[in-house]
Protein backbone atom coordinates (compact mmCIF):
# COMPACT_ATOMS: atom_id res chain seq x y z
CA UNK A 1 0.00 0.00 0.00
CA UNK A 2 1.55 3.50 -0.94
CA UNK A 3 2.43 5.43 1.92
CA UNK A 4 -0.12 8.14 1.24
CA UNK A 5 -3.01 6.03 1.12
CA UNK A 6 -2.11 4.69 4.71
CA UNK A 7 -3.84 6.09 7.71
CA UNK A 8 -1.64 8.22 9.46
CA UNK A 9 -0.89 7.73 13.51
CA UNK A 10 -1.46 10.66 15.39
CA UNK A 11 0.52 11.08 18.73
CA UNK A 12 -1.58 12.56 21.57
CA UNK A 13 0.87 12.59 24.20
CA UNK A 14 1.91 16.23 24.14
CA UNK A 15 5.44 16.06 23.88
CA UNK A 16 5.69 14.50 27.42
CA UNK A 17 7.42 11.05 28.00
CA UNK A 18 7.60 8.51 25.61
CA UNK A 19 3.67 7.42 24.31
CA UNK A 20 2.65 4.14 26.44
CA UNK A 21 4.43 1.81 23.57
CA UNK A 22 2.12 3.46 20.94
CA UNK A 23 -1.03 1.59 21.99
CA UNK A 24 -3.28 4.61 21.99
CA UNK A 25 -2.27 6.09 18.48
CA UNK A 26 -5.29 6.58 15.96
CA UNK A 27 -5.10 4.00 13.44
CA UNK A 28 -4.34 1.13 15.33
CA UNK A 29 -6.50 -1.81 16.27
CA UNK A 30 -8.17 -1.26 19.31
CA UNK A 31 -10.64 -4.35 19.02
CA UNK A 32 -8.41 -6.61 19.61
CA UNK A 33 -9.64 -8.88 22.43
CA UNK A 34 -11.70 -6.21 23.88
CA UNK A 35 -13.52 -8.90 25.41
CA UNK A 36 -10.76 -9.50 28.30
CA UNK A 37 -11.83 -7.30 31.19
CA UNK A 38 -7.62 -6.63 31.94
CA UNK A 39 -7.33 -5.55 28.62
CA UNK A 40 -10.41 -3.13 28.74
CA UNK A 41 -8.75 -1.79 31.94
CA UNK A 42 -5.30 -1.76 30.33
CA UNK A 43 -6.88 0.57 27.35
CA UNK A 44 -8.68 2.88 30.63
CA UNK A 45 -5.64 3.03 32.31
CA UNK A 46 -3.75 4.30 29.02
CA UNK A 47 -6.65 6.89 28.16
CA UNK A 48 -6.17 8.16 32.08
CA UNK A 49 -2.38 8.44 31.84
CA UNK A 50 -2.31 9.92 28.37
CA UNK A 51 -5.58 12.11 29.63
CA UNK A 52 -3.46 13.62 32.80
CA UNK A 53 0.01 13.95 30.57
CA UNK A 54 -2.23 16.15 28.04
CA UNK A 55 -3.87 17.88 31.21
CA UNK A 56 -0.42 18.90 32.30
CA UNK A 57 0.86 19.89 29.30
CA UNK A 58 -1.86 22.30 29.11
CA UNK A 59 -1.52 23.69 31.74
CA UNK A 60 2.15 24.31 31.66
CA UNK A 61 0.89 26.00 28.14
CA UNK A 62 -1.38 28.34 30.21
CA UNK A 63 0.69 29.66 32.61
CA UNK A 64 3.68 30.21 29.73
CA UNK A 65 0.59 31.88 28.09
CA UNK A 66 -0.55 33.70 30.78
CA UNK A 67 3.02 34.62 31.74
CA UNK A 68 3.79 36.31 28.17
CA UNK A 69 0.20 37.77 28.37
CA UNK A 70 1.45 39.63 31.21
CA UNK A 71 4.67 40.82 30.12
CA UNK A 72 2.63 42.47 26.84
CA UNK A 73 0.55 43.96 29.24
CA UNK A 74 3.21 45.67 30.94
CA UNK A 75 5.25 46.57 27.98
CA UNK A 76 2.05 48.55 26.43
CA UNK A 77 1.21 50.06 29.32
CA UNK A 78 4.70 51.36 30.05
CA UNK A 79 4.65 52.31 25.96
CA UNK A 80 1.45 54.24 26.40
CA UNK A 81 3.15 56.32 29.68
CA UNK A 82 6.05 56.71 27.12
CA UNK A 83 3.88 58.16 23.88
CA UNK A 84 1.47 59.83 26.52
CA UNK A 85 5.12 62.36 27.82
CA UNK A 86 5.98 62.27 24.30
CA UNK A 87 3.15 63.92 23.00
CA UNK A 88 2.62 66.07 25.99
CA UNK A 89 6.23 67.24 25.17
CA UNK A 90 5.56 67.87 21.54
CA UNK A 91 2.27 69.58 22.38
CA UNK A 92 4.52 72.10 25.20
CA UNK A 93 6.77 72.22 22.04
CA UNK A 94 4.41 73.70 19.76
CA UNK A 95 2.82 75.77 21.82
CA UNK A 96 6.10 77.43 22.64
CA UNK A 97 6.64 77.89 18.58
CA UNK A 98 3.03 79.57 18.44
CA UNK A 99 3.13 81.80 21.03
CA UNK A 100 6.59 83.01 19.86
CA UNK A 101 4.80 83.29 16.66
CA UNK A 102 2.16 85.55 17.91
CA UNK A 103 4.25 87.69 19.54
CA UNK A 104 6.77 88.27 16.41
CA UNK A 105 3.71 89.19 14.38
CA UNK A 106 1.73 91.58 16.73
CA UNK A 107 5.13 93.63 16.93
């Protein structure tokens, strides 16, 4: 069978620790002996472990999220303090230029 007509395996483990011997990748057999009780328990135990591993991995990917979230937070709100002396600056600025303006032409 060419390779691109073969289902591909997806791996659900979320980049943590190696992926329980590839048992719970989509594409592969489940039904084999599903009628073994230890076996059944075997597959719930998997789903558990792989369910907690993807659990963890999200969370560690919300608090790196949260974390940057943050930092962007901070950095625009110290860039809006910035613009906001800036263009109090440049307004001081041109006001200066006017009134100098004003009082060259009313001489």
């Amino acid at each position: 069978m060419p390779s691109e007509l073969r289902p591909r395996t997806m791996d659900y483990s979320c980049g943590l620790g190696p992926h329980l011997g590839g048992s719970l990748r989509r594409g592969t057999n489940i039904r084999r002996s599903i009628s073994s009780s230890k076996y059944i328990g075997g597959i719930d135990w998997h789903l558990r472990t792989q369910f907690l591993e993807q659990a963890k991995c999200l969370e560690l990917k919300l608090d790196i999220d949260c974390t940057v979230l943050a930092e962007l937070q901070d950095f625009y709100r110290r860039r809006a303090v910035v613009e906001q002396d800036y263009a109090d600056a440049l307004a001081k600025l041109a006001n200066g230029v006017k009134q100098r303006h004003i009082n060259e032409t009313s001489k």
